[in-house]
C-alpha atoms as a PDB file:
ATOM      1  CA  UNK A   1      -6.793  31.898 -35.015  1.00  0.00           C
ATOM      2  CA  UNK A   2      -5.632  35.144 -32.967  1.00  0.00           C
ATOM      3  CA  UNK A   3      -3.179  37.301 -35.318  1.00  0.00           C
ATOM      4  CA  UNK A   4      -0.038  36.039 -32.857  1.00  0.00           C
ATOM      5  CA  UNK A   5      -1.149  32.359 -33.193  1.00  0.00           C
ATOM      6  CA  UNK A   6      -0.839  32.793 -37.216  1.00  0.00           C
ATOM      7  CA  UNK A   7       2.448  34.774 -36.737  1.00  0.00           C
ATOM      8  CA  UNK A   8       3.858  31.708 -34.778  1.00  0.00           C
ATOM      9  CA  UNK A   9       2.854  29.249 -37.248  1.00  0.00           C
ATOM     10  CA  UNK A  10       3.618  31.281 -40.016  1.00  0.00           C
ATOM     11  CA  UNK A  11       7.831  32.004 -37.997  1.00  0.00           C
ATOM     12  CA  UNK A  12       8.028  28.346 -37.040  1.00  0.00           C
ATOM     13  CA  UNK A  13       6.454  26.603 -40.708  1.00  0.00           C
ATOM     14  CA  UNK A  14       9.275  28.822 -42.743  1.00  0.00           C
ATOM     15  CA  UNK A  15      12.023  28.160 -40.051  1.00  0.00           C
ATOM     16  CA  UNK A  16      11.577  24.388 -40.950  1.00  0.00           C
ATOM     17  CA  UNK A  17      10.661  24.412 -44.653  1.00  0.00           C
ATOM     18  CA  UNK A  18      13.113  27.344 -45.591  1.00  0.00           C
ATOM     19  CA  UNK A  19      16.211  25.255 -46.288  1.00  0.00           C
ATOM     20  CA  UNK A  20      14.499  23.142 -48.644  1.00  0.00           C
ATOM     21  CA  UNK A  21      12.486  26.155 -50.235  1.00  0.00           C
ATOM     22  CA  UNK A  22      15.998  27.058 -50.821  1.00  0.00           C
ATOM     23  CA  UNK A  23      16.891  24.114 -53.007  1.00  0.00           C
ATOM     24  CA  UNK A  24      13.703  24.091 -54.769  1.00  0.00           C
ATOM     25  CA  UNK A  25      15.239  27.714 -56.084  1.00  0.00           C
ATOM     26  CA  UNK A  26      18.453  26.735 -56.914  1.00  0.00           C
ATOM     27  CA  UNK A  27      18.079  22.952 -58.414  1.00  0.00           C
ATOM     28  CA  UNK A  28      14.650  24.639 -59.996  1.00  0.00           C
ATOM     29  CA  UNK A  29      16.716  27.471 -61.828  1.00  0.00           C
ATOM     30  CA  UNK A  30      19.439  24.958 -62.992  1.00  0.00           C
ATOM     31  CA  UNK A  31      17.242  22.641 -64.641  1.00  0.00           C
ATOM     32  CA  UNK A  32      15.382  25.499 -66.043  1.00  0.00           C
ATOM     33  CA  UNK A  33      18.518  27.122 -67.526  1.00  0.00           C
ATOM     34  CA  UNK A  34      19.945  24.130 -69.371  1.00  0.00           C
ATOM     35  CA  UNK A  35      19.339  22.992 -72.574  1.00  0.00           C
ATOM     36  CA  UNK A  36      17.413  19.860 -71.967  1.00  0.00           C
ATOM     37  CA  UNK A  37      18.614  18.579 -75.564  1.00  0.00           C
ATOM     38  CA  UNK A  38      22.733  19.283 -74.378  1.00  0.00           C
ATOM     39  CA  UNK A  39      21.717  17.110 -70.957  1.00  0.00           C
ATOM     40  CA  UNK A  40      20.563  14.574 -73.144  1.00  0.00           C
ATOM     41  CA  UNK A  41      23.558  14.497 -75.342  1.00  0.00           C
ATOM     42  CA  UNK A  42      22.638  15.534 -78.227  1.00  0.00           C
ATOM     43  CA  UNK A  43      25.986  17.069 -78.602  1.00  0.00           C
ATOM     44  CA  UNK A  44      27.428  14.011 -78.418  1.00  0.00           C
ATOM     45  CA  UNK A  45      25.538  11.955 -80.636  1.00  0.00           C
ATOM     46  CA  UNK A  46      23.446  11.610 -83.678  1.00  0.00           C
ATOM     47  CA  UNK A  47      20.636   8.660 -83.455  1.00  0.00           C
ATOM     48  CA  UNK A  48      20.179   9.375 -86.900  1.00  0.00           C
ATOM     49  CA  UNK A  49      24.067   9.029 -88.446  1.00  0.00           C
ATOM     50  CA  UNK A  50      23.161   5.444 -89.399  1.00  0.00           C
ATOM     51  CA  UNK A  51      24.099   4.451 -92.698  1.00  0.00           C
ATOM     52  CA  UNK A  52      21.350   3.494 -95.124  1.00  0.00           C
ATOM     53  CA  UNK A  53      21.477  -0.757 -96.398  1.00  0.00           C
ATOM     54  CA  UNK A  54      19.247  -2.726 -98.169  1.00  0.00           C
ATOM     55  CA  UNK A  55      18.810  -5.668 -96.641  1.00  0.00           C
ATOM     56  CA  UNK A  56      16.767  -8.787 -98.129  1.00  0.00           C
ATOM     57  CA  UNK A  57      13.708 -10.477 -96.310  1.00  0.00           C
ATOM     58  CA  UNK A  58      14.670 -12.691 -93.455  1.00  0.00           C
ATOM     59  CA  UNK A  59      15.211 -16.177 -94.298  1.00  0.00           C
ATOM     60  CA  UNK A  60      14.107 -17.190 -90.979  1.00  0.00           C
ATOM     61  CA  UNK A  61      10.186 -16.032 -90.827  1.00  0.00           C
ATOM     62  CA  UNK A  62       8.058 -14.826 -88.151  1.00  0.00           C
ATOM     63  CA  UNK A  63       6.460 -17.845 -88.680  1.00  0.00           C
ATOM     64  CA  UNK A  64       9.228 -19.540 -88.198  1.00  0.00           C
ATOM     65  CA  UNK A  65      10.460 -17.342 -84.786  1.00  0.00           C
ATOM     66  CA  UNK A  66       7.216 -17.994 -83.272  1.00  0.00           C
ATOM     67  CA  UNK A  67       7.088 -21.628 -83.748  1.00  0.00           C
ATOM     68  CA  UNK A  68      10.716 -22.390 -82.157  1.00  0.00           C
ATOM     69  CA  UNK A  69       9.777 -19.807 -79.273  1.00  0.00           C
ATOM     70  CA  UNK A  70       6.309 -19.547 -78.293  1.00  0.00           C
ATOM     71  CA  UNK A  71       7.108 -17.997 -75.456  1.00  0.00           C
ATOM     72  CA  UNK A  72       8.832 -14.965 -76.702  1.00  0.00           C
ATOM     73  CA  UNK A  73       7.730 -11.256 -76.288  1.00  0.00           C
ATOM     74  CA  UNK A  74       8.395  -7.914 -77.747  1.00  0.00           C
ATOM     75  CA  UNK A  75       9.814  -9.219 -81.360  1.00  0.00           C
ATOM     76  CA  UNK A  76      10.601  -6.930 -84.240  1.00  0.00           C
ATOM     77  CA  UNK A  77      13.228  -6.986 -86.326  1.00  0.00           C
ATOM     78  CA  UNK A  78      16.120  -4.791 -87.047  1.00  0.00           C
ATOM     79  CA  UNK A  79      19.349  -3.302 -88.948  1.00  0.00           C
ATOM     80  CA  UNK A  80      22.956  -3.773 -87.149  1.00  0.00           C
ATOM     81  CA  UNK A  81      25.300  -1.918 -90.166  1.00  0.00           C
ATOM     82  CA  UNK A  82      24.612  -4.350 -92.739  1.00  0.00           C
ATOM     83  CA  UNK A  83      23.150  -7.377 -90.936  1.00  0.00           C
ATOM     84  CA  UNK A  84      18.908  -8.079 -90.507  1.00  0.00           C
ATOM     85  CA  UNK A  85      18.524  -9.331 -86.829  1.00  0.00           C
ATOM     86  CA  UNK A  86      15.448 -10.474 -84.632  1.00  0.00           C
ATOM     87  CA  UNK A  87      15.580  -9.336 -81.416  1.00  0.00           C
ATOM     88  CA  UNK A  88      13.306 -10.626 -78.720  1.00  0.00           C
ATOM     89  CA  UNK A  89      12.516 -10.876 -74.902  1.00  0.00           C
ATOM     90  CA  UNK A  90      12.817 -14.990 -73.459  1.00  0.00           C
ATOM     91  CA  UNK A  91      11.739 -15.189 -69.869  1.00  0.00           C
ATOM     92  CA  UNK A  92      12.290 -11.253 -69.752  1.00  0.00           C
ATOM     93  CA  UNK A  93      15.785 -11.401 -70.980  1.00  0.00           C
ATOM     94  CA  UNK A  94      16.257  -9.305 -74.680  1.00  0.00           C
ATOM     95  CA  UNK A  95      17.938 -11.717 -76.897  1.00  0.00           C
ATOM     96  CA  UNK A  96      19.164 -11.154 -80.677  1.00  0.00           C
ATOM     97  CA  UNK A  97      18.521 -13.463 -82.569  1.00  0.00           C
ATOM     98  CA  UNK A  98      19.826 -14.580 -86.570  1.00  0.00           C
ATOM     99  CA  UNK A  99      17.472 -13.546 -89.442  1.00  0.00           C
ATOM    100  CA  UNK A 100      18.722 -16.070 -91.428  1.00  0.00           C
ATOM    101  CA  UNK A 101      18.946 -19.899 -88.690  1.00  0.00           C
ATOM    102  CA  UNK A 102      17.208 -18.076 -85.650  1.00  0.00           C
ATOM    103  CA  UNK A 103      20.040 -18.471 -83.323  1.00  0.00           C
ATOM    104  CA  UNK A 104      20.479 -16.904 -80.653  1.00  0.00           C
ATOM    105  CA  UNK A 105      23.547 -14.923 -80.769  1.00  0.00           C
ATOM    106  CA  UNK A 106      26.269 -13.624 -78.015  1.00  0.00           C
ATOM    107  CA  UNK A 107      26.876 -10.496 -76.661  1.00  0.00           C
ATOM    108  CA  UNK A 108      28.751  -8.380 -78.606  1.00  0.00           C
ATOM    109  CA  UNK A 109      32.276  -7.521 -77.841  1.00  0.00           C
ATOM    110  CA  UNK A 110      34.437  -4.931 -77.604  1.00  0.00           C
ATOM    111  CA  UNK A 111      35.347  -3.998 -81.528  1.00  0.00           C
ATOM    112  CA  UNK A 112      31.523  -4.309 -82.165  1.00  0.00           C
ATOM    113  CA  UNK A 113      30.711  -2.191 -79.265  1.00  0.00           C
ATOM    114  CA  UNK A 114      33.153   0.743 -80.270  1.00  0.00           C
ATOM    115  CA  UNK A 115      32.296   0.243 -83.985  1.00  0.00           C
ATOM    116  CA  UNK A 116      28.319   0.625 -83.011  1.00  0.00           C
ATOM    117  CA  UNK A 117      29.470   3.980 -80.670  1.00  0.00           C
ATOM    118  CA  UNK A 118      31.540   5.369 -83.536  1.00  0.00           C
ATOM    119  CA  UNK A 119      28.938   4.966 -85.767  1.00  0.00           C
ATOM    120  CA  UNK A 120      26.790   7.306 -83.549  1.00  0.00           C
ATOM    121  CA  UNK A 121      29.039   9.804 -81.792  1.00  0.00           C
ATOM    122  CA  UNK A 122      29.716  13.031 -83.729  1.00  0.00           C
ATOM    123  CA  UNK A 123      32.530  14.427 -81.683  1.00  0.00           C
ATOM    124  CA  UNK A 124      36.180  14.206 -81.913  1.00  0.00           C
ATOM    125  CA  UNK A 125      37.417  12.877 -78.318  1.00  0.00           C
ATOM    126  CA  UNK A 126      38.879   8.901 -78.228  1.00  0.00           C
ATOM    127  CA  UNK A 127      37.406   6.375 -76.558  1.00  0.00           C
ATOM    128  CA  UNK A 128      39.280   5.922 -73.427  1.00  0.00           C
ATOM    129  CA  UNK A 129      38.085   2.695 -71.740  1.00  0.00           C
ATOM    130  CA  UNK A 130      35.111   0.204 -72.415  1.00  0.00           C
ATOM    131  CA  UNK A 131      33.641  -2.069 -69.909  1.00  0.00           C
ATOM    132  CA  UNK A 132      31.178  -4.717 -70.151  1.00  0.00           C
ATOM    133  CA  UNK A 133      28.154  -4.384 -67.436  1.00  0.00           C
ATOM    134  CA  UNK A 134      26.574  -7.445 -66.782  1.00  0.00           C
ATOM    135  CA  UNK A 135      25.442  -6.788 -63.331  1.00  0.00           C
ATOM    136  CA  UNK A 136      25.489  -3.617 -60.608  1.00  0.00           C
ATOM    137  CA  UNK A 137      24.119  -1.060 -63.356  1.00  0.00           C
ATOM    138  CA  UNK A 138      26.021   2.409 -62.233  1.00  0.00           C
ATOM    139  CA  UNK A 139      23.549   4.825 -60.978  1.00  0.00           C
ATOM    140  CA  UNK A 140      23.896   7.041 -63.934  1.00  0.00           C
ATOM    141  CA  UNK A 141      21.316   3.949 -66.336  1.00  0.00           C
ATOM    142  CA  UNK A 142      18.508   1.732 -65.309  1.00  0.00           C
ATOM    143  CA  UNK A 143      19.342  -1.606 -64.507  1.00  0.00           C
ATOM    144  CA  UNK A 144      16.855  -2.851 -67.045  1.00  0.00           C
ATOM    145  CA  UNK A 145      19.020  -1.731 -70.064  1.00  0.00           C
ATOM    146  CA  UNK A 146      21.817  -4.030 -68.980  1.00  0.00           C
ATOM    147  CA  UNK A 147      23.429  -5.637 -69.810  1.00  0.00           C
ATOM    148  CA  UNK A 148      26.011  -2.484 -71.883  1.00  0.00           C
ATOM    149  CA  UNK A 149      29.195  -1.722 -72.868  1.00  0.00           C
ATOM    150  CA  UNK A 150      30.118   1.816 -71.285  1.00  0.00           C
ATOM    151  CA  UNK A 151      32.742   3.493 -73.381  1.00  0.00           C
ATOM    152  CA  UNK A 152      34.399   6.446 -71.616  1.00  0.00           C
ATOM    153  CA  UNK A 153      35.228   9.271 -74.002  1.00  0.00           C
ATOM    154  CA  UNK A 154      38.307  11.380 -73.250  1.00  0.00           C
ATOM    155  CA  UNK A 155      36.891  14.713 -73.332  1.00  0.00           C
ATOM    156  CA  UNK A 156      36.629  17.705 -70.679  1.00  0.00           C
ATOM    157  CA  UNK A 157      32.806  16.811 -69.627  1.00  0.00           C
ATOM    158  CA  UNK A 158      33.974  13.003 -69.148  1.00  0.00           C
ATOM    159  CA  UNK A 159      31.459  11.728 -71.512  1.00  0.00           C
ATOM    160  CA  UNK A 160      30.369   8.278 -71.495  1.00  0.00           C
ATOM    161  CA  UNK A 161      28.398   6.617 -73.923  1.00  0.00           C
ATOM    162  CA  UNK A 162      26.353   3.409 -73.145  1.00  0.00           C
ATOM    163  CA  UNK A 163      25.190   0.479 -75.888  1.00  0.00           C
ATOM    164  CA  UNK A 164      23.486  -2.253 -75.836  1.00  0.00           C
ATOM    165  CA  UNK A 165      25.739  -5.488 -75.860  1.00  0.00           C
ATOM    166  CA  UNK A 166      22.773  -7.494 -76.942  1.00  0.00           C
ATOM    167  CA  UNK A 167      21.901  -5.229 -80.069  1.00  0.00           C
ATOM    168  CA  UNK A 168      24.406  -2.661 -80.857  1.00  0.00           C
ATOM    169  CA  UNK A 169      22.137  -0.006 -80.297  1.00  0.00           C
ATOM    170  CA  UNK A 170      23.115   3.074 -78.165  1.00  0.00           C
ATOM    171  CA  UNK A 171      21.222   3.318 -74.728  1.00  0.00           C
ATOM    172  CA  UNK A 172      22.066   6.656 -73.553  1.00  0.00           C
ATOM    173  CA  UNK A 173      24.577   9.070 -73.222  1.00  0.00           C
ATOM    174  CA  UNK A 174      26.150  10.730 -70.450  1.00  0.00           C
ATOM    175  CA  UNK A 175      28.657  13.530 -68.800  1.00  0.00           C
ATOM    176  CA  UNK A 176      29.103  15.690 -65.987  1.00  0.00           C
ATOM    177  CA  UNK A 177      26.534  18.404 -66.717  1.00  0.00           C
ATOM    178  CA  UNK A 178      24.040  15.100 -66.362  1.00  0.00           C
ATOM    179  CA  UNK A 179      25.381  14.120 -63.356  1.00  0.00           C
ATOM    180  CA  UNK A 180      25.031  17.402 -62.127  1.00  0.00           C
ATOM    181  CA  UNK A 181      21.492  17.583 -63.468  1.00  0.00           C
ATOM    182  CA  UNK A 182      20.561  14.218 -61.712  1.00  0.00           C
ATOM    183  CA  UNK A 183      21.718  15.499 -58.232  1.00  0.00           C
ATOM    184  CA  UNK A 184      19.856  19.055 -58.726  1.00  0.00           C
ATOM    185  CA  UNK A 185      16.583  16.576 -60.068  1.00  0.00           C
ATOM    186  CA  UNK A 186      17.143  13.854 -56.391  1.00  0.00           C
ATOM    187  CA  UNK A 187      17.434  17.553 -54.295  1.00  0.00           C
ATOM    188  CA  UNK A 188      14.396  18.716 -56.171  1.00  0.00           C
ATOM    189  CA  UNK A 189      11.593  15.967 -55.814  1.00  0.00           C
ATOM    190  CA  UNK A 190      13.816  14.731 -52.777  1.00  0.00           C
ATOM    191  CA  UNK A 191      14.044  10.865 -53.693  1.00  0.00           C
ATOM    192  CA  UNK A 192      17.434  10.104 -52.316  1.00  0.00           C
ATOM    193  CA  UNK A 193      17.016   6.453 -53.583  1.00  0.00           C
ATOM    194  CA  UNK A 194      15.474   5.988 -56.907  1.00  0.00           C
ATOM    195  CA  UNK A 195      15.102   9.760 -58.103  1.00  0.00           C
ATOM    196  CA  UNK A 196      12.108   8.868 -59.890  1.00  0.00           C
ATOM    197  CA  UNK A 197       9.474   8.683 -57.043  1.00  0.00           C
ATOM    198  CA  UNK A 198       7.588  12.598 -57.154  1.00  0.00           C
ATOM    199  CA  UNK A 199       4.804  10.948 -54.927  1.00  0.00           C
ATOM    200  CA  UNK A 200       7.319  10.513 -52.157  1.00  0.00           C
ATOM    201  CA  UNK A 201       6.061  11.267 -48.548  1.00  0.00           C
ATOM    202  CA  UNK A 202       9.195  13.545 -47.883  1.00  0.00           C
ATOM    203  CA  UNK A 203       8.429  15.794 -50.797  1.00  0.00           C
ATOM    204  CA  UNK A 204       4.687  15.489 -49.744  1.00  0.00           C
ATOM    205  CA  UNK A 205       5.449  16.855 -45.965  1.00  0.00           C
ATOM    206  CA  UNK A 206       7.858  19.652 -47.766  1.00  0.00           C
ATOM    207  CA  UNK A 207       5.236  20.428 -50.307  1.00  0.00           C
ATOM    208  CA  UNK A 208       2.937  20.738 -47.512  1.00  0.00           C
ATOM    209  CA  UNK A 209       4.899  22.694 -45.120  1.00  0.00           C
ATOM    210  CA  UNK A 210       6.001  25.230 -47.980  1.00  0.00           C
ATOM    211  CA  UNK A 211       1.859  25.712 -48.671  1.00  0.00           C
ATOM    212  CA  UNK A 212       1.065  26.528 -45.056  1.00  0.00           C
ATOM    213  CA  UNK A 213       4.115  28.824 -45.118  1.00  0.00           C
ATOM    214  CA  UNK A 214       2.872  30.775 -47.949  1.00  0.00           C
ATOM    215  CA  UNK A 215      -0.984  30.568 -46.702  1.00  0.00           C
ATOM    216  CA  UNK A 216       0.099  32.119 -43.140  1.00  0.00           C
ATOM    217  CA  UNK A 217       2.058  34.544 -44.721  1.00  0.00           C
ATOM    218  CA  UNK A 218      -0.673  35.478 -47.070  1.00  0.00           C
ATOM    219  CA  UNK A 219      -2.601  36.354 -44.048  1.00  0.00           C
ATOM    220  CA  UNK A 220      -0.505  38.266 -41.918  1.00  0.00           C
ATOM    221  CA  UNK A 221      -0.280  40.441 -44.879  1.00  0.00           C
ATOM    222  CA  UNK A 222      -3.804  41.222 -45.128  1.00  0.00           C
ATOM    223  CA  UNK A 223      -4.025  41.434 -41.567  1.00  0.00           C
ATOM    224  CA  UNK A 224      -1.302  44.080 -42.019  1.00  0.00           C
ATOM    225  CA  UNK A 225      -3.028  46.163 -44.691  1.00  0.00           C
ATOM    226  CA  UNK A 226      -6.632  45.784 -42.508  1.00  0.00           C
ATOM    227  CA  UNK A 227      -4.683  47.107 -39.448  1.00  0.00           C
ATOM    228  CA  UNK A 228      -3.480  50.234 -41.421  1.00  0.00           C
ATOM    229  CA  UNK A 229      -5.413  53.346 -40.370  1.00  0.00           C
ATOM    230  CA  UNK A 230      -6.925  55.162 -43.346  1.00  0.00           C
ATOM    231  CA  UNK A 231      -6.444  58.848 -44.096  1.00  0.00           C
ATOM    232  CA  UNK A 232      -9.756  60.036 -42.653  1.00  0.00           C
ATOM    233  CA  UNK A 233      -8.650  58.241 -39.162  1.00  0.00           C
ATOM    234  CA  UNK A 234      -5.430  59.359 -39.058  1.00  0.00           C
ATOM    235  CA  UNK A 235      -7.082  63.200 -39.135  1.00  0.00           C
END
């Protein structure tokens, strides 16, 4: 390629791709700035402010589990408080189960949901409003968590924490710097759907685009230096 036809490509390639190369910069710098802990919400909670019981062997065996459902997956057992409980997947759905007959129990409501929250969350802010998700996760948790209670914290970041309504157990954890980290993460591996795909074709062509940029650029700046006259020819 002539020196012009490489200037061209290199003018035209950063023309397109320097918007995005733009946003790479900024979302880059924000998630690189942050505490990935705070995003999480550590702040917030404490997985490990659980209170310590002792708690007998389940009356209802494994043995026992098994036999009445064959078809179940993922089983284990675990602590709610005070209270030994199977938990299990039936046809893909989690379940909990009693340690002690094996039934299957319901969803737990809205007093069990804030007393499993408060039993986790280490700030001082009140719960403002709980809802039960069943269905239509919001964007902000997978859909395969569901279904949740989502208990909105009244506090200046507009927390929200998220637990399990089949076992107590707190999902995740959210507020605004999230949110804000989510967008800057959907700008930066541009997945405008799922924000998960980083194999995308978009960010592929981008990717691609930004490369060639560079790669042109690279050249016209060693043509540059080649083209310089040297001391002995400028005598």
């Amino acid at each position: 390629m002539t020196t012009t036809q490489i200037r061209t490509c290199h003018k035209w390639f950063a023309l397109i791709a320097a918007m995005q190369l733009l946003i790479w910069l900024a979302t880059g710098a924000y998630m690189v700035w942050m505490d990935i802990e705070f995003i999480r919400g550590k702040p917030l909670v404490n997985k490990a402010n659980t209170a310590m019981y002792q708690v007998k062997a389940p009356a209802y065996s494994f043995a026992d589990f098994f036999k009445t459902h064959p078809d179940a997956t993922e089983i284990s057992l675990y602590t709610y408080q005070d209270t030994l409980y199977y938990r299990a997947k039936i046809a893909g759905k989690l379940q909990r189960f009693s340690s002690e007959t094996g039934e299957v129990l319901p969803l737990l409501d809205n007093q069990q949901a804030l007393a499993a929250a408060e039993l986790v969350y280490t700030g001082k802010a009140k719960f403002a409003h709980s809802t039960l998700i069943e269905q239509s996760a919001p964007s902000e948790i997978p859909t395969r968590v569901l279904p949740v209670w989502q208990l909105e914290l009244d506090d200046a970041m507009h927390s929200t924490l998220y637990i399990s309504a089949v076992t107590g157990q707190m999902v995740s954890a959210r507020h605004d710097y999230w949110r804000l980290f989510d967008i800057m993460w959907m700008l930066h591996i541009m997945d405008y759907e799922t924000r998960e795909n980083v194999q995308n074709p978009l960010l592929t062509i981008m990717s691609t685009l930004a490369l060639l940029t560079a790669l042109f650029g690279i050249a016209l700046a060693y043509i540059s230096f080649r083209s310089i006259p040297s001391r002995e020819e400028q005598i």
